[in-house]
C-alpha atoms as a PDB file:
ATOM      1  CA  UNK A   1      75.439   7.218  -4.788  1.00  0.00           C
ATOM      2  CA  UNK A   2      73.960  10.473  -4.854  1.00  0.00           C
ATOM      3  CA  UNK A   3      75.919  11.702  -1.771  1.00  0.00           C
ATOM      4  CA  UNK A   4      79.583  11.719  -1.919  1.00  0.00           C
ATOM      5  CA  UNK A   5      81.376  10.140   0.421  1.00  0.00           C
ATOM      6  CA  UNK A   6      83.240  12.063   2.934  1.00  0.00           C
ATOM      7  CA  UNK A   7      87.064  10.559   2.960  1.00  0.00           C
ATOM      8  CA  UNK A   8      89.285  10.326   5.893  1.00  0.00           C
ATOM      9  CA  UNK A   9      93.090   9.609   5.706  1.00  0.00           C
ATOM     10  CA  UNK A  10      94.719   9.161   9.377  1.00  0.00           C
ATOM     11  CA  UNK A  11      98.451   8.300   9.434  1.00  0.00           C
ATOM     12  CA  UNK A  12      99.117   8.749   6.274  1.00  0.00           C
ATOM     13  CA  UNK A  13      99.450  11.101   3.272  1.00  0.00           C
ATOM     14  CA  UNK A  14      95.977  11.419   0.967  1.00  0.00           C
ATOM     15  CA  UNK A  15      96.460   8.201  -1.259  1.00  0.00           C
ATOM     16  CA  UNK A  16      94.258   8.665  -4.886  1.00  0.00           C
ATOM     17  CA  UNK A  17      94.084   5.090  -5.081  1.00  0.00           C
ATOM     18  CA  UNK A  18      92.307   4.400  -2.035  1.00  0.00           C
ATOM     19  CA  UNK A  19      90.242   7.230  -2.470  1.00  0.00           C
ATOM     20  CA  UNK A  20      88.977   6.118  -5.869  1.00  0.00           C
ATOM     21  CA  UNK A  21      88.582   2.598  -4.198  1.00  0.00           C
ATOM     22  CA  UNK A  22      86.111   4.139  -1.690  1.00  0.00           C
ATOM     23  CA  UNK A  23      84.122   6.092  -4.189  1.00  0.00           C
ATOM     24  CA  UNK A  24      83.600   2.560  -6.357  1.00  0.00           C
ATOM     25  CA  UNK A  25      82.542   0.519  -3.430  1.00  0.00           C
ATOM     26  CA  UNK A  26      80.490   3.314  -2.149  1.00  0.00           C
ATOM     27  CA  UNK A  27      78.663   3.973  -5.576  1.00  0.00           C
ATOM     28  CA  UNK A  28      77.393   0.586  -5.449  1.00  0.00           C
ATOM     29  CA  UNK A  29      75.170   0.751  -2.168  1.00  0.00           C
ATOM     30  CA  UNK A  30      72.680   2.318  -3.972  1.00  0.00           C
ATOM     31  CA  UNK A  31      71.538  -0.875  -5.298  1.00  0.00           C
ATOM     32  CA  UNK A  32      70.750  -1.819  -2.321  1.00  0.00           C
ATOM     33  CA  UNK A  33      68.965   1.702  -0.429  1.00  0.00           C
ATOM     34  CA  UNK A  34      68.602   4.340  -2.281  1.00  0.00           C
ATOM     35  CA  UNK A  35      67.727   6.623   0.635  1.00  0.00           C
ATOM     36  CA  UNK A  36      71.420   7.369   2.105  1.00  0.00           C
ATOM     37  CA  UNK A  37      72.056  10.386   3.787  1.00  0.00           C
ATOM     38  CA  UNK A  38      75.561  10.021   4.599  1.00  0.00           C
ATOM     39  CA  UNK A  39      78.200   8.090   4.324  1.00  0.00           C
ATOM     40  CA  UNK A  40      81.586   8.702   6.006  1.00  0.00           C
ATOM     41  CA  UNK A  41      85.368   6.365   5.708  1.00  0.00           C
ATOM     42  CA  UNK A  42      88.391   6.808   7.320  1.00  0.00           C
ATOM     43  CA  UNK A  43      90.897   4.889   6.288  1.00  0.00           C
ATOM     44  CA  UNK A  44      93.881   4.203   9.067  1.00  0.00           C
ATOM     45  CA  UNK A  45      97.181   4.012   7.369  1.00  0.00           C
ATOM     46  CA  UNK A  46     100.093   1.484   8.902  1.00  0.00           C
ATOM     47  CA  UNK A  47     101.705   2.614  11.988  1.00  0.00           C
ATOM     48  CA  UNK A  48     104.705   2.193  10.872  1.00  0.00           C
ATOM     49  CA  UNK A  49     105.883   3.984   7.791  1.00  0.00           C
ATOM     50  CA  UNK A  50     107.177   0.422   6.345  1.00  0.00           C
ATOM     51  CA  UNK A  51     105.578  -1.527   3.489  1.00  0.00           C
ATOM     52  CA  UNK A  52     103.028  -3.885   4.655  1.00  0.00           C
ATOM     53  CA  UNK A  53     101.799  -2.195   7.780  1.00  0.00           C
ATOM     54  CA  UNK A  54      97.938  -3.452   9.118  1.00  0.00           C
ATOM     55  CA  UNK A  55      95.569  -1.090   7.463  1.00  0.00           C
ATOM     56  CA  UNK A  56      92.336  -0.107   9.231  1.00  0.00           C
ATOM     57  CA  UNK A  57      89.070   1.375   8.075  1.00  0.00           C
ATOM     58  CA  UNK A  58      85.950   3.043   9.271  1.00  0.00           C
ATOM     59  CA  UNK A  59      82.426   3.573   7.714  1.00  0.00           C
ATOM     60  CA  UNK A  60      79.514   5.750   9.127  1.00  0.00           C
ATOM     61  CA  UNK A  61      76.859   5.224   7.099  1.00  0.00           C
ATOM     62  CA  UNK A  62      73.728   7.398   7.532  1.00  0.00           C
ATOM     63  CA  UNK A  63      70.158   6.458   6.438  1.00  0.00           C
ATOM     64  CA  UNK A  64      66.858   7.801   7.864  1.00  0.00           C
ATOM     65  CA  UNK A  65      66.468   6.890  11.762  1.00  0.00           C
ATOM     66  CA  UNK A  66      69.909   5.482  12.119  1.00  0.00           C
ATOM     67  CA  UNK A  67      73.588   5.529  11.282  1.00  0.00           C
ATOM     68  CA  UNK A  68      75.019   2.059  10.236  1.00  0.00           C
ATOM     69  CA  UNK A  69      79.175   1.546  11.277  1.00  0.00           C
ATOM     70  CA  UNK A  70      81.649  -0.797  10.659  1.00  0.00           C
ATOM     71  CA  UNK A  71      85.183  -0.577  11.865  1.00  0.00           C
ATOM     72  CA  UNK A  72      87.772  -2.878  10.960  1.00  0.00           C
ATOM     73  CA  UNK A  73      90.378  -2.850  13.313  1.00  0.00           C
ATOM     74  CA  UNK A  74      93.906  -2.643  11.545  1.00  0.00           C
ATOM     75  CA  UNK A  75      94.141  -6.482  10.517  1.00  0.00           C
ATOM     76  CA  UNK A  76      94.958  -6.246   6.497  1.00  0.00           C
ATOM     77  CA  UNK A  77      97.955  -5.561   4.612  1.00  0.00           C
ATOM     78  CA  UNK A  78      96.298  -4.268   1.431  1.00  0.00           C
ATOM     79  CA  UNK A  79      94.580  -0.533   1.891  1.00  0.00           C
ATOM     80  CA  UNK A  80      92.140  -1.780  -0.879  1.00  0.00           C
ATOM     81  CA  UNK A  81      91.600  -5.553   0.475  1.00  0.00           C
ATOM     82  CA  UNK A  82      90.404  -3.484   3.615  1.00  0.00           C
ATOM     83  CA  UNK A  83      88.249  -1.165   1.824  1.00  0.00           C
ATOM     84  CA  UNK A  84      86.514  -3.913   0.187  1.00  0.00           C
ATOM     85  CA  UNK A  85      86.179  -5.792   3.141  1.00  0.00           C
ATOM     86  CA  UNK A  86      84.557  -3.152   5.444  1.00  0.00           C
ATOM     87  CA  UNK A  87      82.140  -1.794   2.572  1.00  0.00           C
ATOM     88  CA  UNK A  88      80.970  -5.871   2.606  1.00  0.00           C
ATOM     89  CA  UNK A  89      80.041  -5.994   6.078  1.00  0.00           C
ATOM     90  CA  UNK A  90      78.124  -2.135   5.764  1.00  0.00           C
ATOM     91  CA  UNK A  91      76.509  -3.239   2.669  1.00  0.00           C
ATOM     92  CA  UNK A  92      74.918  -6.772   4.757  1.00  0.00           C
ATOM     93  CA  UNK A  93      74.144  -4.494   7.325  1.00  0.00           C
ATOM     94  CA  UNK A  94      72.491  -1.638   4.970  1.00  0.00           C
ATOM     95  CA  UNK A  95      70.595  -5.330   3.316  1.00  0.00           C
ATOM     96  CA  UNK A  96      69.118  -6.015   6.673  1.00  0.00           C
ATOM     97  CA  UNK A  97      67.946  -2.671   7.297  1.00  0.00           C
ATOM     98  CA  UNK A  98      66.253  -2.375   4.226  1.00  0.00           C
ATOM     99  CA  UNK A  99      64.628  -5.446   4.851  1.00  0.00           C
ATOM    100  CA  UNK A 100      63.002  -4.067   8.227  1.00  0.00           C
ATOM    101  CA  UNK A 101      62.074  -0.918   6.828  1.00  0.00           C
ATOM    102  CA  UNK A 102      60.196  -2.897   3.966  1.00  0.00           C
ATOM    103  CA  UNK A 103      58.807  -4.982   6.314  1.00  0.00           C
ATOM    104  CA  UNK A 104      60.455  -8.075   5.088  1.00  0.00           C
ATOM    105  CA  UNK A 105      60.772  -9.871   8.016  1.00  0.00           C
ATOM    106  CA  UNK A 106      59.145 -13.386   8.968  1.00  0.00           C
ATOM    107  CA  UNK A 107      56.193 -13.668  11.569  1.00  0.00           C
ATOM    108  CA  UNK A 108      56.023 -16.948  13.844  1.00  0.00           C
ATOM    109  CA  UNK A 109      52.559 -18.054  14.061  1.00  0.00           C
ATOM    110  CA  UNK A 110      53.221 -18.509  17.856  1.00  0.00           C
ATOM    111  CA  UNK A 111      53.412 -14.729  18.471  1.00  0.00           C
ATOM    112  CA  UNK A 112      50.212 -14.237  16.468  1.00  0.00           C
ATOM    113  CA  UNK A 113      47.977 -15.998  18.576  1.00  0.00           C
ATOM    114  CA  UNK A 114      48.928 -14.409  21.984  1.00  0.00           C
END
């Protein structure tokens, strides 16, 4: 990804782990659009300062005409499970959008003749 992505850490100290976690999953997206113009993660530590608190994660996304989000409510153990798992459901969403700006979409015949 040419832009870097713009990291977040809320409720907890800066973790280098996560971080590098973010910057893999969000060097892959350019596979699928290579016209990003943002992208933005916040990653919501565990409440409580125990092991195995519910980790939580945000991701703006920006691309021309429209800002793609996902945010994963805290419902995973594993910072990096959660990471993965949000960057899944922005990269389906970031797949659909490139589909309608390509023009990829299917045309019912119905429609056509009105």
């Amino acid at each position: 990804m040419t832009i870097a992505p713009q990291i977040t850490f809320r409720n907890m100290d800066k973790a280098p782990d996560l971080e590098a976690a973010v910057r893999k999953e969000a060097g892959h997206l350019d596979r699928f659009f290579n016209r990003i113009v943002s992208c933005r993660v916040a990653i919501n530590g565990p409440r409580r300062q125990e092991p195995g608190g519910l980790y939580g994660v945000r991701v703006d996304l920006g691309v021309p005409g429209e800002t793609l989000a996902v945010d994963q409510t805290p419902a995973l153990h594993d910072g990096r499970l959660a990471i993965h798992e949000a960057f899944q459901q922005i990269r389906r969403q970031l797949q659909d959008y490139a589909r309608r700006k390509r023009g990829d979409t299917k045309h019912h015949l119905e429609a056509e003749a009105l």
